[in-house]
C-alpha atoms as a PDB file:
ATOM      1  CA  UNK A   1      -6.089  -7.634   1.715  1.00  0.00           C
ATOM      2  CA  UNK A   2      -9.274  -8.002   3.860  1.00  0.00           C
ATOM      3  CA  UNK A   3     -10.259  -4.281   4.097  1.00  0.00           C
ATOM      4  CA  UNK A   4      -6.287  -3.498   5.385  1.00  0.00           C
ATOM      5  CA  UNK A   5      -5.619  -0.546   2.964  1.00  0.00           C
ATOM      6  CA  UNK A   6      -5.249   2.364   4.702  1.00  0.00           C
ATOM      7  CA  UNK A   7      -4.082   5.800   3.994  1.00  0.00           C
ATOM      8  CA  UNK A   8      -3.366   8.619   6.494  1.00  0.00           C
ATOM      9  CA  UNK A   9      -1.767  12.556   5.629  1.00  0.00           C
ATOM     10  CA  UNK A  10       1.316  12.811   7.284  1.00  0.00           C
ATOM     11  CA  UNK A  11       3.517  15.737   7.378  1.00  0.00           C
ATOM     12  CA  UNK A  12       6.718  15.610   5.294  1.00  0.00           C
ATOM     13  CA  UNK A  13       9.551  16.717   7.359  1.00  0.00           C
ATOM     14  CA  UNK A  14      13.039  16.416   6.132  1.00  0.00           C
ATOM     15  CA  UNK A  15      15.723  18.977   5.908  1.00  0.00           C
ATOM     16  CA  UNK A  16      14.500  21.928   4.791  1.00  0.00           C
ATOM     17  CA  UNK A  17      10.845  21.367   3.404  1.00  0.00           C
ATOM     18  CA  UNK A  18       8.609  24.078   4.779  1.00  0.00           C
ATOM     19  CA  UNK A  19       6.418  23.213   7.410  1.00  0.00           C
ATOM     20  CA  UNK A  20       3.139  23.497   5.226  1.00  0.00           C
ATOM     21  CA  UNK A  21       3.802  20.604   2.809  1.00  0.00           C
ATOM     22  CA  UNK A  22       2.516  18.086   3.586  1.00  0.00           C
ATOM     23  CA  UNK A  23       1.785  14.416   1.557  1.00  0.00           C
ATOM     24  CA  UNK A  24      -0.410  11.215   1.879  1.00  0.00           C
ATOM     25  CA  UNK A  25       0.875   8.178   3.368  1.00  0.00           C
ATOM     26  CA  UNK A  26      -1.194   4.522   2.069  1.00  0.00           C
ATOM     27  CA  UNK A  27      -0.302   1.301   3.866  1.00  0.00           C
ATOM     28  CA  UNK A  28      -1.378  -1.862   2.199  1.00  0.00           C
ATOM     29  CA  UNK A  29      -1.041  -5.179   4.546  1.00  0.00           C
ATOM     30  CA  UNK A  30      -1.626  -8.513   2.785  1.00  0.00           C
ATOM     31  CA  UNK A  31      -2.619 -11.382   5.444  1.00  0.00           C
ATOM     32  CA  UNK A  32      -3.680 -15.089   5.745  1.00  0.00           C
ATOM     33  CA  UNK A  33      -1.187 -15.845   2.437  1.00  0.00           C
ATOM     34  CA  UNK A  34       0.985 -19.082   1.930  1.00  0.00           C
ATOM     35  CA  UNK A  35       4.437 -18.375   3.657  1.00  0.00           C
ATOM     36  CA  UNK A  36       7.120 -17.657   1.169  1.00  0.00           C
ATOM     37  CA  UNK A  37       4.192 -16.512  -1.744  1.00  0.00           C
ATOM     38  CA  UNK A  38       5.291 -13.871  -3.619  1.00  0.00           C
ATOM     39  CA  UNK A  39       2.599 -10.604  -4.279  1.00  0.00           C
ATOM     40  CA  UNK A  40       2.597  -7.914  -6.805  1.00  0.00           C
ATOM     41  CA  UNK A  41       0.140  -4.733  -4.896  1.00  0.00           C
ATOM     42  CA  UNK A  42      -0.672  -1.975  -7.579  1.00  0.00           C
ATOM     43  CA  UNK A  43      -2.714   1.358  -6.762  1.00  0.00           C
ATOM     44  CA  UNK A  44      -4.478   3.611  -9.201  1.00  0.00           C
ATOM     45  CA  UNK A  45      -1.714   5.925  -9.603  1.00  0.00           C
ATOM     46  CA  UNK A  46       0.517   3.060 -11.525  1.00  0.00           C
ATOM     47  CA  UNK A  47       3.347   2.355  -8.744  1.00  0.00           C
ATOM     48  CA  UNK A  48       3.753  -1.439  -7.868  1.00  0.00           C
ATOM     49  CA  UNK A  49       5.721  -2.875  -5.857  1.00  0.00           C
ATOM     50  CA  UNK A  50       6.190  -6.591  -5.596  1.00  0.00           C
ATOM     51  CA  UNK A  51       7.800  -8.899  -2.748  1.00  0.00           C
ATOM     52  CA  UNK A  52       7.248 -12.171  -1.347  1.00  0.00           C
ATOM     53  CA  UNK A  53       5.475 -12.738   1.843  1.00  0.00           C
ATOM     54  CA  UNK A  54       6.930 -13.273   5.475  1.00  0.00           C
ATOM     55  CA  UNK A  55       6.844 -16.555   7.310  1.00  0.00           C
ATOM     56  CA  UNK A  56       3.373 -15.835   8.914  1.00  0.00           C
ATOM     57  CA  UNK A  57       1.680 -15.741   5.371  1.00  0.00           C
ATOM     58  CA  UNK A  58       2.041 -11.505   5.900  1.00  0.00           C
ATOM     59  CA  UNK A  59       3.736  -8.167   4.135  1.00  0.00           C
ATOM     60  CA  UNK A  60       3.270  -4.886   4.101  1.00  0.00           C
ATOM     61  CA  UNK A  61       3.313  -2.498   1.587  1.00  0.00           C
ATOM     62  CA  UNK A  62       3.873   1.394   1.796  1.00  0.00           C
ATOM     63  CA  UNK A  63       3.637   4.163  -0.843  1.00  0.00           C
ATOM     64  CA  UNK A  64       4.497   7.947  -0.009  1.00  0.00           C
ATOM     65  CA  UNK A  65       3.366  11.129  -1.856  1.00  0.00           C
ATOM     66  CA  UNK A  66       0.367  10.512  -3.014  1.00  0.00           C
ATOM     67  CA  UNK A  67      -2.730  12.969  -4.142  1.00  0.00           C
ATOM     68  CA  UNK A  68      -5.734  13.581  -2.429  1.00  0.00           C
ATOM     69  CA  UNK A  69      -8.637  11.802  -3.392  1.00  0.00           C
ATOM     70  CA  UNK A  70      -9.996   8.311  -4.299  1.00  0.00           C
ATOM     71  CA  UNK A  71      -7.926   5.254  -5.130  1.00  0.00           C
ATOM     72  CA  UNK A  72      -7.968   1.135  -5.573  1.00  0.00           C
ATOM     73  CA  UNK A  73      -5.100  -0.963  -4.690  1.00  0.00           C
ATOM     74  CA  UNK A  74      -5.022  -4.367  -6.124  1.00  0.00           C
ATOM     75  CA  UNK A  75      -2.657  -7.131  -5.048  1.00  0.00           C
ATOM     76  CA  UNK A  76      -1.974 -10.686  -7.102  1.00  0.00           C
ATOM     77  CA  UNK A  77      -0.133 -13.312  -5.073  1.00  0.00           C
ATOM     78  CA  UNK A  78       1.987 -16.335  -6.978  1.00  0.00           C
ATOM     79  CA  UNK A  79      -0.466 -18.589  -6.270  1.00  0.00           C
ATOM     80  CA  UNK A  80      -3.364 -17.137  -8.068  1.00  0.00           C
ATOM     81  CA  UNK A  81      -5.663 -15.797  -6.000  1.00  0.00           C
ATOM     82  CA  UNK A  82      -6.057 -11.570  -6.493  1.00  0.00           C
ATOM     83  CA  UNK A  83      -7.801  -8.660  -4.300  1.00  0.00           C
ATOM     84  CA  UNK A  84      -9.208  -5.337  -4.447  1.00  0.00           C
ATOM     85  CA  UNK A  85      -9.324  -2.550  -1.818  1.00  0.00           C
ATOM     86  CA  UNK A  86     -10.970   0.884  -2.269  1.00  0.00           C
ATOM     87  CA  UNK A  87      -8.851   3.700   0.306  1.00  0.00           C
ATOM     88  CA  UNK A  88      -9.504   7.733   0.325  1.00  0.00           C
ATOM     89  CA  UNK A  89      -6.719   9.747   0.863  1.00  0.00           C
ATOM     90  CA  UNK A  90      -7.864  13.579   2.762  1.00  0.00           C
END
């Protein structure tokens, strides 16, 4: 992950939602992986999503909604190797 995790407060505007709410946005990006690997990315809330990397060895991963605070997202690839990233979300 190589310090890549980033998350951002966006506002949430769809339909009808009141101006005021408003939601975290976290953006994982996995790089420098074997083309074709496949990755599992977990954060501290539980979600994971899983996926197989692009032809350059790199994927991105995106989670909506999420809480204020402190989190970890950890991503496994296929081939072994593993990574941790610590993100803050305002």
């Amino acid at each position: 992950m190589d310090g890549l995790a980033r998350c951002r407060r966006r506002a949430h505007r769809q339909g009808a939602l009141p101006r005021a709410r408003r939601g975290n946005k976290l953006t994982v990006r996995l790089v420098d992986g074997f083309p074709g690997d496949t990755f599992n990315v977990e954060i501290s809330s539980g979600e994971a999503q899983s996926g197989a990397l692009d032809s350059t060895g790199r994927a991105r991963v995106r989670y909506k909604r999420l809480a204020s605070g402190d989190g970890t997202a950890a991503a496994a690839w296929g081939c072994g190797a593993s990574g941790e990233e610590s993100y803050q979300c305002p």
